[in-house]
Protein backbone atom coordinates (compact mmCIF):
# COMPACT_ATOMS: atom_id res chain seq x y z
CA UNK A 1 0.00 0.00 0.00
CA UNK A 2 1.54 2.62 -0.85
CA UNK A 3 1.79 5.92 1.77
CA UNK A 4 0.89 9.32 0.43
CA UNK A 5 3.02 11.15 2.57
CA UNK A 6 5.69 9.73 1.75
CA UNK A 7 5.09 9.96 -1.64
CA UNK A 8 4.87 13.58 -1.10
CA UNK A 9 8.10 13.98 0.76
CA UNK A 10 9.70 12.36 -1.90
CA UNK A 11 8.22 14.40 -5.12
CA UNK A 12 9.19 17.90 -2.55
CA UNK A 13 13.06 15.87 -2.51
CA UNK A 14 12.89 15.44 -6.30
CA UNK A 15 11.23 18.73 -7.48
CA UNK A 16 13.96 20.48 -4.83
CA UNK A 17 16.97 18.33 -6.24
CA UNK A 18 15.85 19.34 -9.83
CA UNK A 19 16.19 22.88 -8.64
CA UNK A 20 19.94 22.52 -7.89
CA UNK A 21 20.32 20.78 -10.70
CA UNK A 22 18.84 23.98 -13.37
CA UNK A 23 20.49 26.21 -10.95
CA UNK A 24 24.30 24.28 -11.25
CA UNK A 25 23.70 25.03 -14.75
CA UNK A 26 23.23 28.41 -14.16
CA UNK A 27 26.54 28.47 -12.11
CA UNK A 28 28.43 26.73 -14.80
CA UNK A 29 27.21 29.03 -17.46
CA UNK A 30 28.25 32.05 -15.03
CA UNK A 31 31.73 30.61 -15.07
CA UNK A 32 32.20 30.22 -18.56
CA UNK A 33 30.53 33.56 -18.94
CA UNK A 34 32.95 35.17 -16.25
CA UNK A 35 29.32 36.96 -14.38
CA UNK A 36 30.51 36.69 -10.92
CA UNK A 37 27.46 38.10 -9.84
CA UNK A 38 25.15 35.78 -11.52
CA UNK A 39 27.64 33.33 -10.04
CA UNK A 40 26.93 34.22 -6.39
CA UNK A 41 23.23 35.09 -6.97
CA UNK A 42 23.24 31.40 -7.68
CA UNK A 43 25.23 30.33 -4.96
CA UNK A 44 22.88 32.29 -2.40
CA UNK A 45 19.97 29.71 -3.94
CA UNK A 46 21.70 27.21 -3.92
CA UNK A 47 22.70 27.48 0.09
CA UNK A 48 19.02 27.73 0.97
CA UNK A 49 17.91 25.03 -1.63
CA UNK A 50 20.66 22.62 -0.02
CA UNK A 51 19.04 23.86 3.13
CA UNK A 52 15.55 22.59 2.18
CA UNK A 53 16.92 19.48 0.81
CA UNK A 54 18.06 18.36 3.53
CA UNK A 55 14.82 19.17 5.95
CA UNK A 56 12.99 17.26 3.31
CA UNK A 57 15.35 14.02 3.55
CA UNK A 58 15.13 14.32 6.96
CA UNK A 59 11.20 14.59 7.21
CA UNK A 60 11.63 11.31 5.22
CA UNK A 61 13.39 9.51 7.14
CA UNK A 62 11.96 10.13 10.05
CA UNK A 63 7.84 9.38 8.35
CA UNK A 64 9.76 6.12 7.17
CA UNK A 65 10.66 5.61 10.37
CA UNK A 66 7.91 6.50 12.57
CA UNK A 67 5.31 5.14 10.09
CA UNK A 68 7.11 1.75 8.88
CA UNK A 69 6.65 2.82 5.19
């Protein structure tokens, strides 16, 4: 049976994870492009995205936990 929370937790993780990934992009283009601010605009996303990521994960693990899903 599958759990919705769980499912949601994990889309959240994926949608988030997909974020750093356009947003990497956007810090390798910066690079070759030489935009140092675009290249710390993106970092500053990035920092909080990482941030989220991680909450999510955790929120995870512990429903998986607490909930035997």
């Amino acid at each position: 049976m599958a759990c919705e929370k769980q499912d949601e937790l994990r889309r959240t993780a994926m949608e988030i994870l997909k974020r750093i990934d356009a947003l990497t992009e956007v810090q390798i283009q910066a690079m070759r492009d030489r935009d140092d601010e675009k290249l710390m605009e993106a970092d500053k996303q990035l920092e909080v995205l990482f941030g989220e990521k991680q909450r999510t994960y955790g929120a995870l693990f512990d429903h998986r936990n607490e909930h035997g899903c």
